[in-house]
C-alpha atoms as a PDB file:
ATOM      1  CA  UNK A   1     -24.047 -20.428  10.104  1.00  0.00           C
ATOM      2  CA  UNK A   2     -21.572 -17.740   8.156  1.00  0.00           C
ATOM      3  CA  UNK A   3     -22.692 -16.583   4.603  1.00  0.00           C
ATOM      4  CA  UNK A   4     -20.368 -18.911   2.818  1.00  0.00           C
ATOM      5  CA  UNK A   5     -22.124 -22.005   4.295  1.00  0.00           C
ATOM      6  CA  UNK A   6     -25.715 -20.344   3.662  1.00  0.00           C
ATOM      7  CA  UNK A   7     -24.516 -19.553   0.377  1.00  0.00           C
ATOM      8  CA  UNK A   8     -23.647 -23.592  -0.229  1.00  0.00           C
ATOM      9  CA  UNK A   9     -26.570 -24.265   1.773  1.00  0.00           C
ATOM     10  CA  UNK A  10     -29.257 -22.305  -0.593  1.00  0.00           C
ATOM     11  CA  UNK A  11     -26.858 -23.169  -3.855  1.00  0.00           C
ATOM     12  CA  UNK A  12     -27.276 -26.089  -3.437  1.00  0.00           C
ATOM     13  CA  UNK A  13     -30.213 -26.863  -6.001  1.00  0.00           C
ATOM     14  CA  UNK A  14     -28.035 -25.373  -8.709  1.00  0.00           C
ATOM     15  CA  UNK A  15     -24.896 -27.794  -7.531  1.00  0.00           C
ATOM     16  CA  UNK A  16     -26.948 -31.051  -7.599  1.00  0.00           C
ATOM     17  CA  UNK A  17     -27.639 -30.256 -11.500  1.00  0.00           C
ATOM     18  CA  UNK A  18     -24.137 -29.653 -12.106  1.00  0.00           C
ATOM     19  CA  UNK A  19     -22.709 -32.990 -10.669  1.00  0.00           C
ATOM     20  CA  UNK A  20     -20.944 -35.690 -12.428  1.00  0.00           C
ATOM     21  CA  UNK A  21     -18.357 -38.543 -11.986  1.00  0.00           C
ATOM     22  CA  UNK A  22     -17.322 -39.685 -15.425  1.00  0.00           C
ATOM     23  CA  UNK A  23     -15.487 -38.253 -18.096  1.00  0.00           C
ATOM     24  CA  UNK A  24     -16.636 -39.895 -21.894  1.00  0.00           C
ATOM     25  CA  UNK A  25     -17.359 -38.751 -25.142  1.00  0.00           C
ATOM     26  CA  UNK A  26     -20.925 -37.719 -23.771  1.00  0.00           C
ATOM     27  CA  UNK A  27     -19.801 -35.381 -20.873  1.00  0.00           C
ATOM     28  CA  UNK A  28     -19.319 -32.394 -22.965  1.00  0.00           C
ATOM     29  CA  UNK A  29     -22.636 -32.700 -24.265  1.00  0.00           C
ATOM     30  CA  UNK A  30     -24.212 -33.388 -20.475  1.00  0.00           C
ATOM     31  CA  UNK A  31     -22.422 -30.612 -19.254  1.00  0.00           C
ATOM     32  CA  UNK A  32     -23.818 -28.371 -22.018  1.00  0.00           C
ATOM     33  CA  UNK A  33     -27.270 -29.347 -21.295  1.00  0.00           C
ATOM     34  CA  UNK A  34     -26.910 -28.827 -16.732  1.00  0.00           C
ATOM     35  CA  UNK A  35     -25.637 -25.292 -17.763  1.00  0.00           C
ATOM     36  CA  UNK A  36     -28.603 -24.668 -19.628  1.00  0.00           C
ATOM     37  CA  UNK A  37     -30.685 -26.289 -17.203  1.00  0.00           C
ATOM     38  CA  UNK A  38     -29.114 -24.118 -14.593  1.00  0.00           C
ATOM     39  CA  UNK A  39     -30.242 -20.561 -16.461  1.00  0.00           C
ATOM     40  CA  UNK A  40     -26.485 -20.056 -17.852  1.00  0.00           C
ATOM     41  CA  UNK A  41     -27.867 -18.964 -21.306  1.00  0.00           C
ATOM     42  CA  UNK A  42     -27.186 -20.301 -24.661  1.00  0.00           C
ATOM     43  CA  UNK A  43     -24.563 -17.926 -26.022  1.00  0.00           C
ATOM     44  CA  UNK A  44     -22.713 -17.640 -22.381  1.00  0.00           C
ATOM     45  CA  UNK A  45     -22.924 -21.761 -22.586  1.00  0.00           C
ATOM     46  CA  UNK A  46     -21.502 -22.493 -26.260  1.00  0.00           C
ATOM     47  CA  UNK A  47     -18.897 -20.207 -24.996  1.00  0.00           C
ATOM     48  CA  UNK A  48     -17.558 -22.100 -21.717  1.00  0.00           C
ATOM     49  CA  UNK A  49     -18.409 -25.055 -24.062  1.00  0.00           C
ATOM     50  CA  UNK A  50     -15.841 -24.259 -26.665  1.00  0.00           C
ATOM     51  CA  UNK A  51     -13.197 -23.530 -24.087  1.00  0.00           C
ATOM     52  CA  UNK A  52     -13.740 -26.710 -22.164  1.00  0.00           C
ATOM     53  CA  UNK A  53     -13.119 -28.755 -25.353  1.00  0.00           C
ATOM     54  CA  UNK A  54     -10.061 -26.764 -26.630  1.00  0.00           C
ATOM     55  CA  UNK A  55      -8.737 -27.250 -23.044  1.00  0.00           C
ATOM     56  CA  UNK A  56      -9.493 -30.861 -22.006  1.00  0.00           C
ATOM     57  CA  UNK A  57      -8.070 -31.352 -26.114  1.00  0.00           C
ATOM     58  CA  UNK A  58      -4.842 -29.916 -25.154  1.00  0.00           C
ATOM     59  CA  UNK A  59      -4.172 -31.004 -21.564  1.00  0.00           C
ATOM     60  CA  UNK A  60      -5.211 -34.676 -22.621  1.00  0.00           C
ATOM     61  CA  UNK A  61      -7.769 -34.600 -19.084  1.00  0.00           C
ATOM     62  CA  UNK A  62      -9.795 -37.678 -18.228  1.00  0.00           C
ATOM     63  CA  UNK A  63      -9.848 -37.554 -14.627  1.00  0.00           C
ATOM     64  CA  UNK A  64     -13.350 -36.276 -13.179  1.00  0.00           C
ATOM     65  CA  UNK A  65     -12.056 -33.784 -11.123  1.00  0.00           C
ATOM     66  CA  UNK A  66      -9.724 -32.185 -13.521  1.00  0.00           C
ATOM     67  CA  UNK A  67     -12.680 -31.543 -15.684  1.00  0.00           C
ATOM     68  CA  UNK A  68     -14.467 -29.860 -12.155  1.00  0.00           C
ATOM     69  CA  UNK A  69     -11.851 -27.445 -11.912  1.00  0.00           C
ATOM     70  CA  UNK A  70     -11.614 -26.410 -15.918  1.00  0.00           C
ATOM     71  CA  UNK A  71     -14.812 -25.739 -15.065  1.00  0.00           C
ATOM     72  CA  UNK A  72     -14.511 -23.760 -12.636  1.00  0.00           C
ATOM     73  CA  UNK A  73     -11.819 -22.006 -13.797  1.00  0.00           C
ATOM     74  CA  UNK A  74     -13.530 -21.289 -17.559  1.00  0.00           C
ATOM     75  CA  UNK A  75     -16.221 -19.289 -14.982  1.00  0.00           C
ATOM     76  CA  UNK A  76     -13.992 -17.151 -12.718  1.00  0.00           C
ATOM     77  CA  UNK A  77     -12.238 -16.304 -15.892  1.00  0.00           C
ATOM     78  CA  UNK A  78     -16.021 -14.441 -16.782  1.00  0.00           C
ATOM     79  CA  UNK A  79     -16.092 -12.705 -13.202  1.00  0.00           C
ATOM     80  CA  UNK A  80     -12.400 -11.638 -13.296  1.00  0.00           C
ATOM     81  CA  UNK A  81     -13.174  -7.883 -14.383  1.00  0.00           C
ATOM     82  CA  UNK A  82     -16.060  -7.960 -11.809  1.00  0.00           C
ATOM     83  CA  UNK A  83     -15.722  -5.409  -8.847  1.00  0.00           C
ATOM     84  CA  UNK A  84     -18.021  -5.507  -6.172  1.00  0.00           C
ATOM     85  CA  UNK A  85     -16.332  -2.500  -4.525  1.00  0.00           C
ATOM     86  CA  UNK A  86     -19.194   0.410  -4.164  1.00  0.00           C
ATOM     87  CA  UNK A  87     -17.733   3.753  -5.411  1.00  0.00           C
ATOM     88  CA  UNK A  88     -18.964   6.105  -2.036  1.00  0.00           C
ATOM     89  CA  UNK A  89     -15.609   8.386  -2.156  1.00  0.00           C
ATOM     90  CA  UNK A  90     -17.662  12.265  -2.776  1.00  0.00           C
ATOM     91  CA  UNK A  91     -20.602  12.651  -0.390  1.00  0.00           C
ATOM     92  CA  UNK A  92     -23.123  13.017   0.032  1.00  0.00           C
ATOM     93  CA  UNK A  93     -22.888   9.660  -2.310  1.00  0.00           C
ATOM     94  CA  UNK A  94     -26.216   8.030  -3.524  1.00  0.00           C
ATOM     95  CA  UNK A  95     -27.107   5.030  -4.176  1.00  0.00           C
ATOM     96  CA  UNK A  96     -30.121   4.764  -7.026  1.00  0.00           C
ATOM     97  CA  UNK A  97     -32.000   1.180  -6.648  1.00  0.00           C
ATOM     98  CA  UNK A  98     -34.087   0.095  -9.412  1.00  0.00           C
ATOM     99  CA  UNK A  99     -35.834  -2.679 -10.272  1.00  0.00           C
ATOM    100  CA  UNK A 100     -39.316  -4.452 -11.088  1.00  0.00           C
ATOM    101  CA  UNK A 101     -42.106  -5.211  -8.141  1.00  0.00           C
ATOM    102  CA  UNK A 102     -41.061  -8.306  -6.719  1.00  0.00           C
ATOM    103  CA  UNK A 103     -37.364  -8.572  -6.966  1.00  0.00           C
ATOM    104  CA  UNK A 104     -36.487  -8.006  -3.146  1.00  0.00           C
ATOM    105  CA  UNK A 105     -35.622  -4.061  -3.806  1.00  0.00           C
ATOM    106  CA  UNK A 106     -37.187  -2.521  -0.415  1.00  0.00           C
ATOM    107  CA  UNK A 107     -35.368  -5.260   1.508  1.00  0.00           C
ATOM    108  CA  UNK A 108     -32.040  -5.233  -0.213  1.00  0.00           C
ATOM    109  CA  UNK A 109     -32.188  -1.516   0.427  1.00  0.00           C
ATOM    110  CA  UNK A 110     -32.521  -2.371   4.112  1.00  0.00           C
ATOM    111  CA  UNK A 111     -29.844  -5.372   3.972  1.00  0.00           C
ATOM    112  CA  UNK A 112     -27.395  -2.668   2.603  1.00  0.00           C
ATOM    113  CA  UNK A 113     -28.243   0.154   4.301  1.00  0.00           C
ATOM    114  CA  UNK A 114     -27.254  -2.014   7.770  1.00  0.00           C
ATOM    115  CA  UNK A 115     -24.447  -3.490   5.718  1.00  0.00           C
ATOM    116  CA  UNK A 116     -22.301   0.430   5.679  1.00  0.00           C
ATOM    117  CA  UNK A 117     -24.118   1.684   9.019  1.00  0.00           C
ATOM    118  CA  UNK A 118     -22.052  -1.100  10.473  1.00  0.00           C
ATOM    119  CA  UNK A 119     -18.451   0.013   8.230  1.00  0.00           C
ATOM    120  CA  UNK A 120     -19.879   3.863  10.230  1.00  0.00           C
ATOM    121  CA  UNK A 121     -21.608   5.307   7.183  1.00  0.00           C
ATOM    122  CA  UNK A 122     -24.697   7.535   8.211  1.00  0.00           C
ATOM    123  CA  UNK A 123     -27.012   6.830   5.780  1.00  0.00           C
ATOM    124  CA  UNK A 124     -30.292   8.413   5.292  1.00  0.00           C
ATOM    125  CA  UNK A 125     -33.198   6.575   2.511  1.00  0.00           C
ATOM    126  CA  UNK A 126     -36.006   7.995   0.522  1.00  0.00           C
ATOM    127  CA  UNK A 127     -39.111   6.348  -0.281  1.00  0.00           C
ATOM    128  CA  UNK A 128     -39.232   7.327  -4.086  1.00  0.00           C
ATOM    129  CA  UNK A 129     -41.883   4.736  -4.661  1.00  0.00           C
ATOM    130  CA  UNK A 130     -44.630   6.276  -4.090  1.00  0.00           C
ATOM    131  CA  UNK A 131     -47.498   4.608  -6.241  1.00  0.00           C
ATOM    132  CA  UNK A 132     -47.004   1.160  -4.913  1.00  0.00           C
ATOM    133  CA  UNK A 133     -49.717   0.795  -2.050  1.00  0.00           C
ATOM    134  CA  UNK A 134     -47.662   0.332   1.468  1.00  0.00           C
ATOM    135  CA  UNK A 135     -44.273   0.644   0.011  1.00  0.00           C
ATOM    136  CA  UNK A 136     -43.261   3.224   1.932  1.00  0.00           C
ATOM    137  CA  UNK A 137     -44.295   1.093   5.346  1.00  0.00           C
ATOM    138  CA  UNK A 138     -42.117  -1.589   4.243  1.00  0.00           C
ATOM    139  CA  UNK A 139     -39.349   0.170   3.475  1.00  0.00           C
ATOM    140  CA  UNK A 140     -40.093   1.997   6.843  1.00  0.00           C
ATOM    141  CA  UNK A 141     -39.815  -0.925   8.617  1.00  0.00           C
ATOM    142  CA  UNK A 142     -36.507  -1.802   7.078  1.00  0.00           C
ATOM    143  CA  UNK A 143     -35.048   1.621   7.795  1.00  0.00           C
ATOM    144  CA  UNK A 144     -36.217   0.816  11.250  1.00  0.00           C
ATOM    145  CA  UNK A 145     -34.176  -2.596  11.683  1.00  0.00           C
ATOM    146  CA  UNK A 146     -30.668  -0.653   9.985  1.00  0.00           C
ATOM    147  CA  UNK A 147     -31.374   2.210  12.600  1.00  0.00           C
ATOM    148  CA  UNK A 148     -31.662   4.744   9.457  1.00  0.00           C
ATOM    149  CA  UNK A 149     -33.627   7.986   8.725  1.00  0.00           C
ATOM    150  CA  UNK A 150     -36.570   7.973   6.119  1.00  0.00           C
ATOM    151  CA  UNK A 151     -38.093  10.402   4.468  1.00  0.00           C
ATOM    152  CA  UNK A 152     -40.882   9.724   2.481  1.00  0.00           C
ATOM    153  CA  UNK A 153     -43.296  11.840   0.469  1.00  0.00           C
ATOM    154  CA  UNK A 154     -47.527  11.613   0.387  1.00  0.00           C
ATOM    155  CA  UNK A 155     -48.337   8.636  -1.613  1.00  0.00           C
ATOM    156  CA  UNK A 156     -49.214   9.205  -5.277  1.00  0.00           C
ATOM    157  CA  UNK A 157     -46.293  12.395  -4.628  1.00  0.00           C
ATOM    158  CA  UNK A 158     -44.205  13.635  -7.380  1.00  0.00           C
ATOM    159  CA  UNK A 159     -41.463  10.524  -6.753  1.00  0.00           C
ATOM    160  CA  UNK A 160     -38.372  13.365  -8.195  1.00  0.00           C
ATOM    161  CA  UNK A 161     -39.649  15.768  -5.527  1.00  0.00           C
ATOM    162  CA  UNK A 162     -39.597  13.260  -2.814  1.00  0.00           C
ATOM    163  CA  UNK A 163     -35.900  12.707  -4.196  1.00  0.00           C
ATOM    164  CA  UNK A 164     -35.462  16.398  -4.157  1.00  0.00           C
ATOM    165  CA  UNK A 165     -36.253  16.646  -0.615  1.00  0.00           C
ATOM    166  CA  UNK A 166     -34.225  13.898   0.817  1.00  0.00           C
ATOM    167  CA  UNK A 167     -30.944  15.363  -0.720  1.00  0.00           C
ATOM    168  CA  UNK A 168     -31.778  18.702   1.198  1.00  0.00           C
ATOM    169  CA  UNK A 169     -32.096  16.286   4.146  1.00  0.00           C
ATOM    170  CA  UNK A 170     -28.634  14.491   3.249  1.00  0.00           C
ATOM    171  CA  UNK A 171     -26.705  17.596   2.739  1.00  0.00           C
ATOM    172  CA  UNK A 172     -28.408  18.894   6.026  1.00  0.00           C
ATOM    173  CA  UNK A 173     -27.153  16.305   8.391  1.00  0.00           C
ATOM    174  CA  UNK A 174     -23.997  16.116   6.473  1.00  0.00           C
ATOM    175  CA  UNK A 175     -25.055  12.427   5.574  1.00  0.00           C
ATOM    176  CA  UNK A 176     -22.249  10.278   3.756  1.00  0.00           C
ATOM    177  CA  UNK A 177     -24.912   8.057   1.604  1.00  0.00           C
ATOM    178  CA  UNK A 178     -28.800   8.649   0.407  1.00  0.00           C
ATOM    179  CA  UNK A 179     -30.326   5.356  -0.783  1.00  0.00           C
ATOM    180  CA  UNK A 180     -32.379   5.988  -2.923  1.00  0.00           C
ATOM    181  CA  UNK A 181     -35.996   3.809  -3.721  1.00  0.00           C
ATOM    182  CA  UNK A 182     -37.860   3.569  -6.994  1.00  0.00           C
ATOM    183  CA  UNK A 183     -40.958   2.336  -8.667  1.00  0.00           C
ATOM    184  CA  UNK A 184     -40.894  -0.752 -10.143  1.00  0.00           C
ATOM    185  CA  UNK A 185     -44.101  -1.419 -11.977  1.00  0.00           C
ATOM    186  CA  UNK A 186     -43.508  -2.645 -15.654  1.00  0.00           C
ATOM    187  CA  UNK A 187     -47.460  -2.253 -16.815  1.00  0.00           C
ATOM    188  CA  UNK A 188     -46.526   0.906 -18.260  1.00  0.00           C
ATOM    189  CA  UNK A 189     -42.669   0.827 -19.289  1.00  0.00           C
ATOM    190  CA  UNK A 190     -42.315   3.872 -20.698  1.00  0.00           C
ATOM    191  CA  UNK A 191     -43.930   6.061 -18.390  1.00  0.00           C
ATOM    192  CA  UNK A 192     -41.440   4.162 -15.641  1.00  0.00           C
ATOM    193  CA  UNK A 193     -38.416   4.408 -17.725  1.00  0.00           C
ATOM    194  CA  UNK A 194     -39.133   8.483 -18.225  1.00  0.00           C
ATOM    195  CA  UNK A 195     -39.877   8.832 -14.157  1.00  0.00           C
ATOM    196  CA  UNK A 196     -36.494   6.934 -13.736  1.00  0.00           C
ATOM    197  CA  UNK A 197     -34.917   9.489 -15.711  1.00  0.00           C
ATOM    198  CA  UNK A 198     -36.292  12.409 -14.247  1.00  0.00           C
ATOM    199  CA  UNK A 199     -35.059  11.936 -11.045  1.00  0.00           C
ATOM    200  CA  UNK A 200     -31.417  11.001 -12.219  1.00  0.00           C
ATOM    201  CA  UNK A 201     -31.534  14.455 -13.833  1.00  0.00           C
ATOM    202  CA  UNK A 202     -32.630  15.923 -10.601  1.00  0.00           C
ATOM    203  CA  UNK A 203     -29.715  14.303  -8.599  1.00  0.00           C
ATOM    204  CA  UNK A 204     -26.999  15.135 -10.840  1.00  0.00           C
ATOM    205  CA  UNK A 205     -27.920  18.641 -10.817  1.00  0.00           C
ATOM    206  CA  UNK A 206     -28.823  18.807  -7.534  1.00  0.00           C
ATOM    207  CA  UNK A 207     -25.739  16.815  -6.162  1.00  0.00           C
ATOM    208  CA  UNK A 208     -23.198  17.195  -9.504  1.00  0.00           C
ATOM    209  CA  UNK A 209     -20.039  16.538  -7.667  1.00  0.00           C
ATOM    210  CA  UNK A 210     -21.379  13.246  -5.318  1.00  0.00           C
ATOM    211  CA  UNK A 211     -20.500   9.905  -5.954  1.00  0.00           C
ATOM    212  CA  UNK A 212     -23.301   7.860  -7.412  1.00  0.00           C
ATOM    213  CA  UNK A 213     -24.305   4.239  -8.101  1.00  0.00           C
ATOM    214  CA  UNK A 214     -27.304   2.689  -9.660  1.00  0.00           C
ATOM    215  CA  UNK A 215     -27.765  -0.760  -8.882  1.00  0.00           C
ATOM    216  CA  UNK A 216     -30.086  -3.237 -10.153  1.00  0.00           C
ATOM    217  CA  UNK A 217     -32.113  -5.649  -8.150  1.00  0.00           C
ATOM    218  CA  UNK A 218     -32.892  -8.980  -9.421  1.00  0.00           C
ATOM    219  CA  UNK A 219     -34.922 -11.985  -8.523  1.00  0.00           C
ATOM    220  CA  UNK A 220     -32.333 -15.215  -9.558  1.00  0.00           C
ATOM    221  CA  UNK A 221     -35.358 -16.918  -9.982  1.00  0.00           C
ATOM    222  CA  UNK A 222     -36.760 -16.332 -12.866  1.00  0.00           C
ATOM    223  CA  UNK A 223     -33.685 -17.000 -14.757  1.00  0.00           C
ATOM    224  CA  UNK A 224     -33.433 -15.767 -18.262  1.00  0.00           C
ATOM    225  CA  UNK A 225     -35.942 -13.242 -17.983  1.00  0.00           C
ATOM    226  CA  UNK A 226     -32.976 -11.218 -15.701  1.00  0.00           C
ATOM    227  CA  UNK A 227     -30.965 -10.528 -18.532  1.00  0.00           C
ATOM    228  CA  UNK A 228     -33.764  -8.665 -20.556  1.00  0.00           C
ATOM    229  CA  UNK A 229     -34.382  -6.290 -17.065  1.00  0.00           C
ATOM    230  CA  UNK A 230     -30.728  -5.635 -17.364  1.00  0.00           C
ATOM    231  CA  UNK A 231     -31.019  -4.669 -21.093  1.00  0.00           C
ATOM    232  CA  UNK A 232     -33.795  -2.699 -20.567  1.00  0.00           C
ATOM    233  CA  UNK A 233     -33.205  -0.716 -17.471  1.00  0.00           C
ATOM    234  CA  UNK A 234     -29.465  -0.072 -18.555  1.00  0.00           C
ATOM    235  CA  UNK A 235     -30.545   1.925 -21.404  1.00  0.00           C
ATOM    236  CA  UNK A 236     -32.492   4.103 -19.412  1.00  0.00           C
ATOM    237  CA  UNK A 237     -30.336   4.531 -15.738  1.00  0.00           C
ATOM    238  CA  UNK A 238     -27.219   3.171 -16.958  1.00  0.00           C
ATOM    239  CA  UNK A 239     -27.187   0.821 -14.262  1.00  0.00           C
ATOM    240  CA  UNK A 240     -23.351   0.733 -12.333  1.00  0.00           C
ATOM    241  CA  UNK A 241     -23.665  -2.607 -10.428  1.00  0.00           C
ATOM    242  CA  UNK A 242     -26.650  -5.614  -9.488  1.00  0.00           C
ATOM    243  CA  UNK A 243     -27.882  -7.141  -6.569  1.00  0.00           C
ATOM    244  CA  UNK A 244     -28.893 -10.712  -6.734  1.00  0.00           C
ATOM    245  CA  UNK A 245     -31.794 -11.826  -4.397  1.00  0.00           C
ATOM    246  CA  UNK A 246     -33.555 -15.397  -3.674  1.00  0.00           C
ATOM    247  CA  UNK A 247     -30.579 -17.578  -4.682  1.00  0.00           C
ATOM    248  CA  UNK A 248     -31.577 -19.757  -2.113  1.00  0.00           C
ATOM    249  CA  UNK A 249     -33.319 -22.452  -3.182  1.00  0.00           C
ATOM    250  CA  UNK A 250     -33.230 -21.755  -6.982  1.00  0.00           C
ATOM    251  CA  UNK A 251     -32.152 -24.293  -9.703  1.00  0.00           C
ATOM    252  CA  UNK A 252     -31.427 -21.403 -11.543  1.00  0.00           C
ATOM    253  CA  UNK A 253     -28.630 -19.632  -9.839  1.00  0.00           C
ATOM    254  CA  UNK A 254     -26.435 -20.266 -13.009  1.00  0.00           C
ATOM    255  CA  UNK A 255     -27.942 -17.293 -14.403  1.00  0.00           C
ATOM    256  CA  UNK A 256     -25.309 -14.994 -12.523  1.00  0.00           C
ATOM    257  CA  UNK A 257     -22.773 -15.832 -14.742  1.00  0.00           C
ATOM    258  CA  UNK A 258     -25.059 -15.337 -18.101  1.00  0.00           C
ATOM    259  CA  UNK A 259     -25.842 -11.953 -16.578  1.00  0.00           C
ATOM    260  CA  UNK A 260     -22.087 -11.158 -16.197  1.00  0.00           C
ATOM    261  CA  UNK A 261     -20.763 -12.778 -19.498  1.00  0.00           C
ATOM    262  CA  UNK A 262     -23.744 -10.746 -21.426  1.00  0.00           C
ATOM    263  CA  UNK A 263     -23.795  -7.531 -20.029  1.00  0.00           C
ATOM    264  CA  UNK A 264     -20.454  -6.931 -18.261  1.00  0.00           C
ATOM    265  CA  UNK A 265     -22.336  -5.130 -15.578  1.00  0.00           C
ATOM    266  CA  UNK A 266     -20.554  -6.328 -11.942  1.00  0.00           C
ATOM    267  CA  UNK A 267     -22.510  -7.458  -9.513  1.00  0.00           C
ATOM    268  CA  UNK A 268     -21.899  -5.801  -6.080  1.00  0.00           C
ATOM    269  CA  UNK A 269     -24.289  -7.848  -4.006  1.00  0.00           C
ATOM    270  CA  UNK A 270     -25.710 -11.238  -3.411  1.00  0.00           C
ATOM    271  CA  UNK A 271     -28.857 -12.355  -1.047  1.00  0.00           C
ATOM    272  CA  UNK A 272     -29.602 -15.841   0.219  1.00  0.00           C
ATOM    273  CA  UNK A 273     -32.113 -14.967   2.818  1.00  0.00           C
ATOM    274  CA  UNK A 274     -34.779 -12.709   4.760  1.00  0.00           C
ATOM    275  CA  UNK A 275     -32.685 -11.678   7.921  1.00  0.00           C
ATOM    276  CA  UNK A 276     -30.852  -8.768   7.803  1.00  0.00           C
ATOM    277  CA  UNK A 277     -27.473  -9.463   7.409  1.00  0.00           C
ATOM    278  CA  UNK A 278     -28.185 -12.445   4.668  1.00  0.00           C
ATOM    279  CA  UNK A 279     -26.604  -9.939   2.053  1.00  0.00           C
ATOM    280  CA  UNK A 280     -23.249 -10.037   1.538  1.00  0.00           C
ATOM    281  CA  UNK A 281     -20.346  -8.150  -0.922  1.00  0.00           C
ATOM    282  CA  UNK A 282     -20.541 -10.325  -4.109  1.00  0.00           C
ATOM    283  CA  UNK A 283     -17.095 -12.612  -4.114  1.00  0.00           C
ATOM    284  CA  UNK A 284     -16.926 -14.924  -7.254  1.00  0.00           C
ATOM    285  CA  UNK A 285     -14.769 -17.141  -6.321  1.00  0.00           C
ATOM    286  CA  UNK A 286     -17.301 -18.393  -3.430  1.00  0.00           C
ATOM    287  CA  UNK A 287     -19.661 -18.173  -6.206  1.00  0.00           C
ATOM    288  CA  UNK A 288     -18.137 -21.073  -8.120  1.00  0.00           C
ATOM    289  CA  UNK A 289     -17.271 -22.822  -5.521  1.00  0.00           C
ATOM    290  CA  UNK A 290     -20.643 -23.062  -4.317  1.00  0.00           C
ATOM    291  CA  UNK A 291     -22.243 -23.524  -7.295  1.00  0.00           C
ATOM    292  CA  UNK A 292     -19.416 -26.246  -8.518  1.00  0.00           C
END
């Protein structure tokens, strides 16, 4: 099965809410309440909304399918500025993932880490999480399936210094990406946000002329709650691009385009499964299609 037709395939909960066959007075005010349903968001909703109406208004449409494609067209017209396109030109170039516990981070690190050893990138990972109990065994194991280096720290180590000592690595063995991993535990915000911080200041000194990216890992599932992660860790790591995880199966994959419209933060990557190569370069247009 190719990643469009998993995409479909684990969309499909999300589709079935947005389905419809007749155009009335009410459907404006059905399809208001499906993109709600599906995790859109309120002020991301009202907007495609208002469109809709001023469009089906003007073009006089009545025909069930014409309505489909404003709608689909009203969406790509949020992703249009969205470029998935990782920006690797200086290396060593790192990659910075953050995220909460739970979102899919050690395995999206392992989904993309095969993804550019297969365009010939060498890519070497640290294990920056280093509170998390057996963190750095699953993200071992992951490095182990993309046939990547590790290098990991003592658990409970200084996470920057583990950071520290991977760039040495990278630099060593002339290494054209370092992904990097991060804690993700929200008990204590703050003291995550600052640790965050420190070890951006260490790689920009340390590596001032690299490329860099920090992406974002989010679970699709839990809807609404995505777009306050990307508030709050944007602030702190000023976050470059997301990775979606566990769209498949979730009524809720409408929250992509909320988390675009909102934030204008591009998302670079999309998951819709556990095997390895069930990540894929974010394309929009397959997006709505899918979802529509």
């Amino acid at each position: 099965m190719g990643f469009f037709d998993k995409l479909k395939q684990g969309l499909e909960k999300t589709k079935q809410i947005f389905s419809f066959t007749k155009v009335d007075e009410n459907l404006l005010d059905e399809l208001e309440e499906k993109l709600i349903m599906a995790d859109v968001g309120m002020q991301t909703t009202e907007k495609i909304i208002s469109e809709l109406r001023t469009k089906i208004k003007k073009e006089n449409i009545k025909d069930a399918d014409e309505v489909r494609n404003a709608l689909k067209n009203e969406i790509k017209e949020i992703f249009k500025d969205n470029n998935p396109k990782l920006n690797l030109e200086n290396k060593p170039a790192v990659i910075l993932m953050v995220g909460v516990n739970g979102a899919g981070k050690t395995t999206s690190i392992g989904k993309i880490a095969n993804s550019l050893k297969k365009q010939g990138k060498k890519v070497i990972i640290a294990s920056g999480d280093t509170f998390r109990a057996a963190a750095t065994e699953q993200l071992e194991v992951w490095a182990d399936r993309a046939g990547c280096e590790l290098v990991k720290g003592a658990e409970g180590a200084d996470p920057a210094s583990v950071i520290f000592d991977s760039i040495r690595v990278a630099k060593e063995k002339n290494a054209d990406v370092l992904i990097c991993d991060t804690a993700g535990r929200l008990q204590n915000k703050k003291y995550l946000m600052d640790e965050l911080e420190k070890i951006k200041r260490v790689i920009d000194r340390e590596l001032p002329n690299s490329s860099k990216e920090v992406l974002l890992v989010l679970d699709a599932s839990v809807g609404q709650n995505a777009i306050s992660q990307v508030k709050a860790f944007t602030e702190t790591t000023g976050v470059t691009g997301l990775v979606i995880t566990k769209l498949d199966g979730t009524a809720k994959g409408g929250v992509v385009i909320g988390i675009v419209d909102e934030n204008k933060v591009p998302i670079k990557f999309i998951g819709v499964g556990e095997q390895i190569d069930d990540m894929q370069e974010f394309n929009s247009d397959e997006f709505v299609e899918a979802i529509i």
